[in-house]
N, C-alpha and C. Protein backbone atom coordinates (compact mmCIF):
# COMPACT_ATOMS: atom_id res chain seq x y z
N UNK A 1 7.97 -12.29 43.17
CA UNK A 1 8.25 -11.49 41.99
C UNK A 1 9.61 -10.81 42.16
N UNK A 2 10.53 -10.94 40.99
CA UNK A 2 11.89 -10.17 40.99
C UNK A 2 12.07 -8.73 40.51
N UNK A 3 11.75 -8.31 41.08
CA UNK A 3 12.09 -6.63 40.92
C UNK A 3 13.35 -5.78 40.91
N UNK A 4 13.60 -5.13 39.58
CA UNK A 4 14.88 -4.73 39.34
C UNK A 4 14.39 -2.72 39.37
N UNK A 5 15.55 -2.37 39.71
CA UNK A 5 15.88 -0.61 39.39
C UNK A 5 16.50 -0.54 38.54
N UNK A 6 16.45 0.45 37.43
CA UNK A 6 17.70 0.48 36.83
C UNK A 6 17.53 2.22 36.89
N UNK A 7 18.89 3.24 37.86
CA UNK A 7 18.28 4.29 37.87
C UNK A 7 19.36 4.80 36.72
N UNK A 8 19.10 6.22 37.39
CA UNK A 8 19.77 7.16 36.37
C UNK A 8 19.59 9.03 35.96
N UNK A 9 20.12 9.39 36.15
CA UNK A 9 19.65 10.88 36.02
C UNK A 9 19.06 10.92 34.23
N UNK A 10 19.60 10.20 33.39
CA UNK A 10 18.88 10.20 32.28
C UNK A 10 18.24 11.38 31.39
N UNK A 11 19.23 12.41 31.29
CA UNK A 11 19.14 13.71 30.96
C UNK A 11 20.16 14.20 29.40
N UNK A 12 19.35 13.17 28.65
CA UNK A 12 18.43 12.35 28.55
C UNK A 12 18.76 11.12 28.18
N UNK A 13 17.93 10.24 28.09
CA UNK A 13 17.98 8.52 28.24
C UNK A 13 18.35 8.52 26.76
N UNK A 14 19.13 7.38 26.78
CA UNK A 14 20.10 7.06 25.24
C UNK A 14 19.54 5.92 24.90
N UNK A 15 19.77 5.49 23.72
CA UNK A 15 20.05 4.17 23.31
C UNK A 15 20.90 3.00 24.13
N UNK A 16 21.90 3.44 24.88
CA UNK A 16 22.74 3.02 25.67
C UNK A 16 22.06 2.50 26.85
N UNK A 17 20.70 3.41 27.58
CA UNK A 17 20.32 3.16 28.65
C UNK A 17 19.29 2.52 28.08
N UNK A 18 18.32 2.43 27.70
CA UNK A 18 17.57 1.77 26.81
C UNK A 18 17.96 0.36 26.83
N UNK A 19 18.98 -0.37 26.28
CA UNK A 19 19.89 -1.97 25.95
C UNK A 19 19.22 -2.34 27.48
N UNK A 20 20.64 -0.99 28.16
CA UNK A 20 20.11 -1.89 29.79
C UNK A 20 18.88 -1.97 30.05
N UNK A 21 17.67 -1.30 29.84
CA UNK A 21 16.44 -1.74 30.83
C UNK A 21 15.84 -2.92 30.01
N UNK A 22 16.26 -3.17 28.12
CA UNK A 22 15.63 -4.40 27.50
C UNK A 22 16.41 -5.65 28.35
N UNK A 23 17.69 -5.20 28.94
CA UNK A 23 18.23 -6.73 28.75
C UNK A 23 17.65 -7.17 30.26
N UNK A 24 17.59 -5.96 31.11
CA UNK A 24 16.73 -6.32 32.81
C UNK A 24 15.61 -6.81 32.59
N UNK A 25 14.66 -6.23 31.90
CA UNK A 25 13.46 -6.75 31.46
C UNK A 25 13.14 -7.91 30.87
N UNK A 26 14.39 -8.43 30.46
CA UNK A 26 14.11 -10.13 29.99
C UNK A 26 14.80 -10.79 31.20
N UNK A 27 15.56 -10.41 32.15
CA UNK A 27 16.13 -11.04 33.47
C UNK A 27 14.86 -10.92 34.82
N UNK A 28 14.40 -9.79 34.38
CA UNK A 28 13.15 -9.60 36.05
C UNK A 28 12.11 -9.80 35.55
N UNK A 29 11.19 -9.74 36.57
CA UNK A 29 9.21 -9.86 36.38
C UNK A 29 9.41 -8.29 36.00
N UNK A 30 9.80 -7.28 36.84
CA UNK A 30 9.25 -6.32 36.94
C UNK A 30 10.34 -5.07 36.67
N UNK A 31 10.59 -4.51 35.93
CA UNK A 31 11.46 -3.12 36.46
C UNK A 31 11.15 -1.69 35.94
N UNK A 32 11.78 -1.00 37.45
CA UNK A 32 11.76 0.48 37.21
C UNK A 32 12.71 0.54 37.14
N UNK A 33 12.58 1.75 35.87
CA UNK A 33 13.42 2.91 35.56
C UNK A 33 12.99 4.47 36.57
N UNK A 34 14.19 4.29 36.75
CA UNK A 34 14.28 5.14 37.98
C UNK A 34 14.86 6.18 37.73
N UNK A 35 13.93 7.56 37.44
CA UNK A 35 14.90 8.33 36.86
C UNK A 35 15.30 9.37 38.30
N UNK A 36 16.30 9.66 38.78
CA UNK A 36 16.86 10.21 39.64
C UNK A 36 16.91 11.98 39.39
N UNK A 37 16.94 12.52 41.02
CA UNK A 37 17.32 13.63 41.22
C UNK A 37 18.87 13.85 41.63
N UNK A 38 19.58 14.79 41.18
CA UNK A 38 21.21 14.34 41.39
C UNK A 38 21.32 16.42 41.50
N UNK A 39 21.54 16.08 42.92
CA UNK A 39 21.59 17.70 43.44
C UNK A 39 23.19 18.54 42.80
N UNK A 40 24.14 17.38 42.26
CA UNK A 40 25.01 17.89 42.01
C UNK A 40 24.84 17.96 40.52
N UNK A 41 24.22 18.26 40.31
CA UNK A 41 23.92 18.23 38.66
C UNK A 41 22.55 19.42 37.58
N UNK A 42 23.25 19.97 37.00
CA UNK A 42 22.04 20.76 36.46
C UNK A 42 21.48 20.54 35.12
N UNK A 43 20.35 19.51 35.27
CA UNK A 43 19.80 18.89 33.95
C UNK A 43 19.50 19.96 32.66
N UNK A 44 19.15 19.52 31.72
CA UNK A 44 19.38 19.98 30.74
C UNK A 44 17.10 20.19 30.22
N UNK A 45 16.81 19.07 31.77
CA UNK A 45 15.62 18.92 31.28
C UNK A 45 15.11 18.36 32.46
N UNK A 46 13.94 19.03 33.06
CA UNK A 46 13.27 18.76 33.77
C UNK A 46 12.91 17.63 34.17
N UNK A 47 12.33 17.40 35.49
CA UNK A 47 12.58 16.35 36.41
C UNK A 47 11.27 15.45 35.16
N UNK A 48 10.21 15.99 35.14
CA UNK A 48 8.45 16.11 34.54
C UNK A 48 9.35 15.38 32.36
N UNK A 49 9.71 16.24 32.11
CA UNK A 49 10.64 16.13 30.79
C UNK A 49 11.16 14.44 30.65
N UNK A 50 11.96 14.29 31.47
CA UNK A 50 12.99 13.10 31.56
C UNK A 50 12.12 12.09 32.26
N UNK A 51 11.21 12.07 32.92
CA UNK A 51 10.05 10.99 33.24
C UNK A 51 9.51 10.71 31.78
N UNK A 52 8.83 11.54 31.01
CA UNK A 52 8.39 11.48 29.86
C UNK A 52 9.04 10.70 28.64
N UNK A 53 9.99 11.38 28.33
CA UNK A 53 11.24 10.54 27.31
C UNK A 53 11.12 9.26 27.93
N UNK A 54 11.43 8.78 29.39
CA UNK A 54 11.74 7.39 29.61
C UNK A 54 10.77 6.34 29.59
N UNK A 55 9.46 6.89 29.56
CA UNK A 55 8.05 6.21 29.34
C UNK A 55 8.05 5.96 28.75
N UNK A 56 8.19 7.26 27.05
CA UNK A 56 8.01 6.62 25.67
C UNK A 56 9.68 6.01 25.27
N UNK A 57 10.51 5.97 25.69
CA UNK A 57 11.34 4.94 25.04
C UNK A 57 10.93 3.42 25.57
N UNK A 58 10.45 3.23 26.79
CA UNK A 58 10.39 1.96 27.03
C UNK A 58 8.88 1.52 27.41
N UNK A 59 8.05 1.93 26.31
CA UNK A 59 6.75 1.83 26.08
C UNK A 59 6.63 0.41 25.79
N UNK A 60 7.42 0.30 24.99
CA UNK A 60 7.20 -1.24 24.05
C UNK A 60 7.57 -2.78 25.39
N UNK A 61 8.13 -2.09 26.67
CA UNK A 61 8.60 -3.17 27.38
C UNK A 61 7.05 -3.26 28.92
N UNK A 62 6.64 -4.07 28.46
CA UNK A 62 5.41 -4.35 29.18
C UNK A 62 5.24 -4.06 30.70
N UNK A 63 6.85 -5.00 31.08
CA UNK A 63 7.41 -5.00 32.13
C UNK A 63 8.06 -4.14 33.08
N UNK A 64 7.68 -2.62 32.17
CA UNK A 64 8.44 -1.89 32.74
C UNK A 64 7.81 -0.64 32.71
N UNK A 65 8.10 -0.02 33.82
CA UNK A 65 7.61 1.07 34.32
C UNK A 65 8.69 2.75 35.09
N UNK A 66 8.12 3.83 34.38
CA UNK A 66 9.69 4.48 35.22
C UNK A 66 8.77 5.43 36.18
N UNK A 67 9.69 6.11 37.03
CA UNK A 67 9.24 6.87 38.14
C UNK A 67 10.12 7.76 38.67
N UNK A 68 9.72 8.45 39.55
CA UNK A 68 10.70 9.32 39.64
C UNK A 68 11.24 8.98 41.34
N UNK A 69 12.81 9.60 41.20
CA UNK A 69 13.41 9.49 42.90
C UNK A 69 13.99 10.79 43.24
N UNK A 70 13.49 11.42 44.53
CA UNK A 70 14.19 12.14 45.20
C UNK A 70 15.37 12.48 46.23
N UNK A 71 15.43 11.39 46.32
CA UNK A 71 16.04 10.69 47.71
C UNK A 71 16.85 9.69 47.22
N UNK A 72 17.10 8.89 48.49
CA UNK A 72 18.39 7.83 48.34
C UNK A 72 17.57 7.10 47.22
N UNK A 73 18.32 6.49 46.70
CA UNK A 73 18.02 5.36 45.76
C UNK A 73 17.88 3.84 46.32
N UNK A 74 18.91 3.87 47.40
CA UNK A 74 18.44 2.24 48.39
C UNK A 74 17.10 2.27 49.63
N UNK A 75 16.94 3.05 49.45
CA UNK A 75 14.86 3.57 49.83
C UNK A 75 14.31 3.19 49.03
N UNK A 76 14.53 3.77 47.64
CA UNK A 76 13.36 4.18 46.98
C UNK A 76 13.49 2.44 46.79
N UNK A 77 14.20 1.68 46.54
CA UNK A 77 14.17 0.84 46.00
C UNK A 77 13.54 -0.23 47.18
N UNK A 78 13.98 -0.65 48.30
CA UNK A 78 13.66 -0.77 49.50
C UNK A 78 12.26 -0.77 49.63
N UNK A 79 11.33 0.24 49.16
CA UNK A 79 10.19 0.02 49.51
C UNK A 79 9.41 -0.20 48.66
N UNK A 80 9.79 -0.68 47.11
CA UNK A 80 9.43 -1.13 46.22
C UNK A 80 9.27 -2.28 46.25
N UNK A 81 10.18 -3.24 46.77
CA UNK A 81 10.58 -4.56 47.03
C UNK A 81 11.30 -5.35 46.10
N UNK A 82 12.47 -3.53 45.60
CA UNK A 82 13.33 -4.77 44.87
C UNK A 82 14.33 -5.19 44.96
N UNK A 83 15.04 -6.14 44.48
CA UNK A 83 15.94 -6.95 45.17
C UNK A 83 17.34 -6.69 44.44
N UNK A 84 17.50 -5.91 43.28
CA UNK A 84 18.36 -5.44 42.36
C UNK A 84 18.24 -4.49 41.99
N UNK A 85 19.46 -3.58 42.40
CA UNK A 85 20.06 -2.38 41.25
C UNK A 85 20.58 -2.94 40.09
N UNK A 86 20.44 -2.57 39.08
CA UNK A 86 21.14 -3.32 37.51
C UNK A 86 20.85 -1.49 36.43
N UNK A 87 22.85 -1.69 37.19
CA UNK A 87 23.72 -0.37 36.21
C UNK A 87 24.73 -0.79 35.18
N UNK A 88 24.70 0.18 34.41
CA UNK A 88 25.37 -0.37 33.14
C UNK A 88 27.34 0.35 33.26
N UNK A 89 27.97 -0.37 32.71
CA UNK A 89 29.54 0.24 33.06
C UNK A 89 29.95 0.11 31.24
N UNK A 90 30.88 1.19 30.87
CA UNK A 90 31.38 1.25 30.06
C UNK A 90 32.65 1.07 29.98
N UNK A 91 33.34 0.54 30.96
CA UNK A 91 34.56 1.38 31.39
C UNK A 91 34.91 0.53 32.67
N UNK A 92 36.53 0.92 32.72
CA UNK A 92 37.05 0.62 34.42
C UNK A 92 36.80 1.62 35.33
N UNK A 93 36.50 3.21 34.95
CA UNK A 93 36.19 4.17 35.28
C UNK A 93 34.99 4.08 36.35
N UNK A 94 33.69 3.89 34.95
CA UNK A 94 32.49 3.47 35.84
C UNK A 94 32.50 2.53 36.67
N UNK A 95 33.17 1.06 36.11
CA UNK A 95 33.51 0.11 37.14
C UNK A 95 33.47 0.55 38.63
N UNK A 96 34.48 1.04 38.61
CA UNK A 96 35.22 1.95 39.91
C UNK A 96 34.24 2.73 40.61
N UNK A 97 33.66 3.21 40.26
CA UNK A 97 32.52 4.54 41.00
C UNK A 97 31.43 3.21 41.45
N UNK A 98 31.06 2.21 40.57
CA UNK A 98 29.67 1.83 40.84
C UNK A 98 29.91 0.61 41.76
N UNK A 99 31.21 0.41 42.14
CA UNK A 99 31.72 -0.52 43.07
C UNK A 99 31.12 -0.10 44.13
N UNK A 100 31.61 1.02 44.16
CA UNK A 100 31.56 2.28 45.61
C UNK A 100 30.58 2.42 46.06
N UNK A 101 29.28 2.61 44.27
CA UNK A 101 28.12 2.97 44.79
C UNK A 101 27.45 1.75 45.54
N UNK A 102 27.50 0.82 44.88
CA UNK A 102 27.37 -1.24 45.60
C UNK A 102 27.70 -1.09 46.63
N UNK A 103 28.49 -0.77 47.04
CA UNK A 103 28.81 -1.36 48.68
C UNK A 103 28.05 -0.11 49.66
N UNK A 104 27.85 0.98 49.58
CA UNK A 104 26.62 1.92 50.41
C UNK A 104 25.57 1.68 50.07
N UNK A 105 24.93 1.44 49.02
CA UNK A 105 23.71 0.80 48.75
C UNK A 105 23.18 -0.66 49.57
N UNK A 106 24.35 -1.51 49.63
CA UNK A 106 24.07 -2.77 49.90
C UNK A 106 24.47 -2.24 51.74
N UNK A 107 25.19 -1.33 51.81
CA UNK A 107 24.80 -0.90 53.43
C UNK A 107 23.72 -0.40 54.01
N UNK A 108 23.08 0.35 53.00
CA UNK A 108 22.00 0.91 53.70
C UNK A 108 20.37 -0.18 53.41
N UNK A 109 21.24 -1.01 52.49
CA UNK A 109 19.65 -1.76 52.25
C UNK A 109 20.20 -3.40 52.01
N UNK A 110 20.57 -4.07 53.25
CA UNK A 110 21.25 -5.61 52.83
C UNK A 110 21.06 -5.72 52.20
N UNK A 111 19.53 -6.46 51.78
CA UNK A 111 18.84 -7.46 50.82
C UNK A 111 18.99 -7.02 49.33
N UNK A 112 19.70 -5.59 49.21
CA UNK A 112 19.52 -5.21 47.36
C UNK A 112 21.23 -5.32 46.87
N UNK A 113 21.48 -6.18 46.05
CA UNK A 113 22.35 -6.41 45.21
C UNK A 113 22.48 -5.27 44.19
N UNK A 114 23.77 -5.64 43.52
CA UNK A 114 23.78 -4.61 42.55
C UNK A 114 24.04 -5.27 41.36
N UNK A 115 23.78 -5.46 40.42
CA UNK A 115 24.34 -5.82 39.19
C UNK A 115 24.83 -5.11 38.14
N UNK A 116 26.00 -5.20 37.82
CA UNK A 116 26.76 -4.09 36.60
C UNK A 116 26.94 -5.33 35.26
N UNK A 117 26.18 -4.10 34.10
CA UNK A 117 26.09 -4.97 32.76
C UNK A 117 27.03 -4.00 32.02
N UNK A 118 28.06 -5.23 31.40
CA UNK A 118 29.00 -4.09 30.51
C UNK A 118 28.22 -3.35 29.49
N UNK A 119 28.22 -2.74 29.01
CA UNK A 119 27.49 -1.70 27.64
C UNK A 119 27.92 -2.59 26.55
N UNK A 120 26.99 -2.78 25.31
CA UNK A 120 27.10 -3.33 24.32
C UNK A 120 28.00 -2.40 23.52
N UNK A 121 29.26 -2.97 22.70
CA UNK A 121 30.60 -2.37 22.28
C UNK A 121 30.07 -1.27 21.34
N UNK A 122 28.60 -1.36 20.63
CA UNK A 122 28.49 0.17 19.74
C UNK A 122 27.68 1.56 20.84
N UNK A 123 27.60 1.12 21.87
CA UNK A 123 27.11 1.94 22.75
C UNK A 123 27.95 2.38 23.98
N UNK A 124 29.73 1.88 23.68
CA UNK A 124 30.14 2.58 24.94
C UNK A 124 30.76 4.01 24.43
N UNK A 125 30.59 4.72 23.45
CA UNK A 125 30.77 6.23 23.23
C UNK A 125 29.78 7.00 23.46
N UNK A 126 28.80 6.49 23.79
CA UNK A 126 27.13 7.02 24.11
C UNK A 126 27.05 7.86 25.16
N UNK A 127 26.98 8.80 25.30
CA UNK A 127 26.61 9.34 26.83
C UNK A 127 25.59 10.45 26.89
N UNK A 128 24.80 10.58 27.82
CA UNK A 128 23.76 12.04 28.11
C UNK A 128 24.61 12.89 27.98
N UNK A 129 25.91 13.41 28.18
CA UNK A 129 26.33 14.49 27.93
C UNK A 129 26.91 14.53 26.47
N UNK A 130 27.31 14.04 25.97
CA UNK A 130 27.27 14.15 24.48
C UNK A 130 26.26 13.81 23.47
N UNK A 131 25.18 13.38 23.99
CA UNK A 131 24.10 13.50 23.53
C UNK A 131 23.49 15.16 23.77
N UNK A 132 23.53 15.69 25.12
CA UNK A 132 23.28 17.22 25.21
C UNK A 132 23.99 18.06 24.62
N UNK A 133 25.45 17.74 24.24
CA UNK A 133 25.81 18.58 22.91
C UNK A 133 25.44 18.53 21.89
N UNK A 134 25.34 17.29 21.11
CA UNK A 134 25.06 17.26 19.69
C UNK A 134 23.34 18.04 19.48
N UNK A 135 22.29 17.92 21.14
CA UNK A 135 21.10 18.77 20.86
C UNK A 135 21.65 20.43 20.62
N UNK A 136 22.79 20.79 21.50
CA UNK A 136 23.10 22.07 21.42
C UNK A 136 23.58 22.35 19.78
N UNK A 137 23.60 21.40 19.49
CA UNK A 137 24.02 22.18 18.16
C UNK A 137 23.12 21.46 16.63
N UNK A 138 22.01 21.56 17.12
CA UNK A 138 20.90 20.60 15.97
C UNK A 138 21.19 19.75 15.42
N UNK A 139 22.28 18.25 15.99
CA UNK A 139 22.58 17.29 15.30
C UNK A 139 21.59 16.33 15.21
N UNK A 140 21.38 15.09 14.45
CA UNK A 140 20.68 14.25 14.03
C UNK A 140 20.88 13.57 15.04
N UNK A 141 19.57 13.11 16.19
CA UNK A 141 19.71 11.81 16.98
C UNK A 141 19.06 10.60 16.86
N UNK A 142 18.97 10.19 16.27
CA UNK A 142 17.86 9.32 15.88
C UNK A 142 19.17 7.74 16.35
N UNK A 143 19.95 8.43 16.30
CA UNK A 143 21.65 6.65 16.19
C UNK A 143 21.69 6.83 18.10
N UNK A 144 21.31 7.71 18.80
CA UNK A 144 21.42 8.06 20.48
C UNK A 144 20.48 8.01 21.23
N UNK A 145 19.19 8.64 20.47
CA UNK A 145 18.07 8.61 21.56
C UNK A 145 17.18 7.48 21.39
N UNK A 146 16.30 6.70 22.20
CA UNK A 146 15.52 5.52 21.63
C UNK A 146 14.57 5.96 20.80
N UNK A 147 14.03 5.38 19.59
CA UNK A 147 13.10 5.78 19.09
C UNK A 147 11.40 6.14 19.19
N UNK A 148 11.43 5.47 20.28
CA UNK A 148 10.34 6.22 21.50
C UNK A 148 10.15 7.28 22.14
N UNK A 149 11.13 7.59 21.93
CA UNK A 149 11.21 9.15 22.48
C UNK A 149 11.66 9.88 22.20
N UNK A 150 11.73 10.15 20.86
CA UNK A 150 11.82 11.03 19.40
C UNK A 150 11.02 12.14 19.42
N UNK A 151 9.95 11.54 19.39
CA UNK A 151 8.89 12.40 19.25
C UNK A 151 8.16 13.59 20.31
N UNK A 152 8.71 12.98 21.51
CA UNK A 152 8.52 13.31 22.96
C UNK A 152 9.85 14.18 23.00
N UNK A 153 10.94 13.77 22.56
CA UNK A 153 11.99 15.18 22.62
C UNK A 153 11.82 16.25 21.64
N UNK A 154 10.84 15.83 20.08
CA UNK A 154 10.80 17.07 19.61
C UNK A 154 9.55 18.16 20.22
N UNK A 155 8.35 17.75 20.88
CA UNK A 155 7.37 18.03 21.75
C UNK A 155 8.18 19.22 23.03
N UNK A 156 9.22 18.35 23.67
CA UNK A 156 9.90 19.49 24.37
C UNK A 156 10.55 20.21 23.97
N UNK A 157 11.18 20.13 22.83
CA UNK A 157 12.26 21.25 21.96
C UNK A 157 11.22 22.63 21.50
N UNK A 158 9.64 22.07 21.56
CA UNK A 158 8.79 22.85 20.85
C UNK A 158 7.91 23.57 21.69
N UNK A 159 8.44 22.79 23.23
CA UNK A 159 7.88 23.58 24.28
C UNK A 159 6.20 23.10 24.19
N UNK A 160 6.17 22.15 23.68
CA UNK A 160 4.60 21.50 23.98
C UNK A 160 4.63 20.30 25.37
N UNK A 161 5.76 20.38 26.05
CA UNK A 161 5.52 19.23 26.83
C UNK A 161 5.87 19.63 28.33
């Protein structure tokens, strides 16, 4: 069985991240969404929050399952048994960083490859952080967030979740 990661701090998961786990999910048997802890970073939404959103956006994908990571990411993945990271790049920017991140990953865990999928061209302005502005200021997301998890972000806006 081919087992893919696709992680991500995902604070919160876009439409953008979403593409990537449909298009892994028609490439692997199996993938997690891996939603990450990132110590240099102060989410906008709980570790419990952002597990949630990523369930119900990718409810509809059979194949797929998310979870949470505390730790390295070439562990978590490592003892999953999977054989691919598959991150998405918008950019020469990201390019550049996720090169970096590929080659310590693939140090600390031979056997896991990395795969970088360019972003589909109406989704490379997409990002969790401009998605966390337009919430700061009650804009319409319905064109950013997956539609799975609409309902699950108005649940936390309402403090029911």
């Amino acid at each position: 069985m081919r087992i893919a990661v696709c992680p991500g701090s995902f604070d919160p998961i876009t439409v953008g991240h979403l593409d990537l786990v449909e298009r892994s999910a028609a490439i692997f048997d199996r993938v997690i969404l891996c939603v990450m802890v990132n110590g240099e970073k102060r989410p906008m939404f709980s570790l419990e929050e952002r597990l949630a959103l990523a369930r119900a956006a990718a409810a509809h994908l059979p194949n797929v399952e998310a979870a949470a990571c505390n730790g390295l990411l070439a562990e978590f993945a490592g003892e999953r048994g999977a054989c691919a990271l598959v991150k998405g790049v918008r950019g020469g920017a990201d390019f550049d960083w996720e090169m970096q991140l590929a080659r310590i990953n693939r140090d600390l865990c031979p056997s896991l490859d990395t795969i970088l999928l360019p972003a589909q061209p109406e989704h490379t302005h997409i990002s969790s952080t401009m998605v966390r502005e337009m919430l700061r200021y009650h804009q319409a997301l319905d064109r950013y967030i997956p539609a799975g998890a609409l309902p699950v972000l108005d649940r936390i806006r309402q403090g029911k979740v």
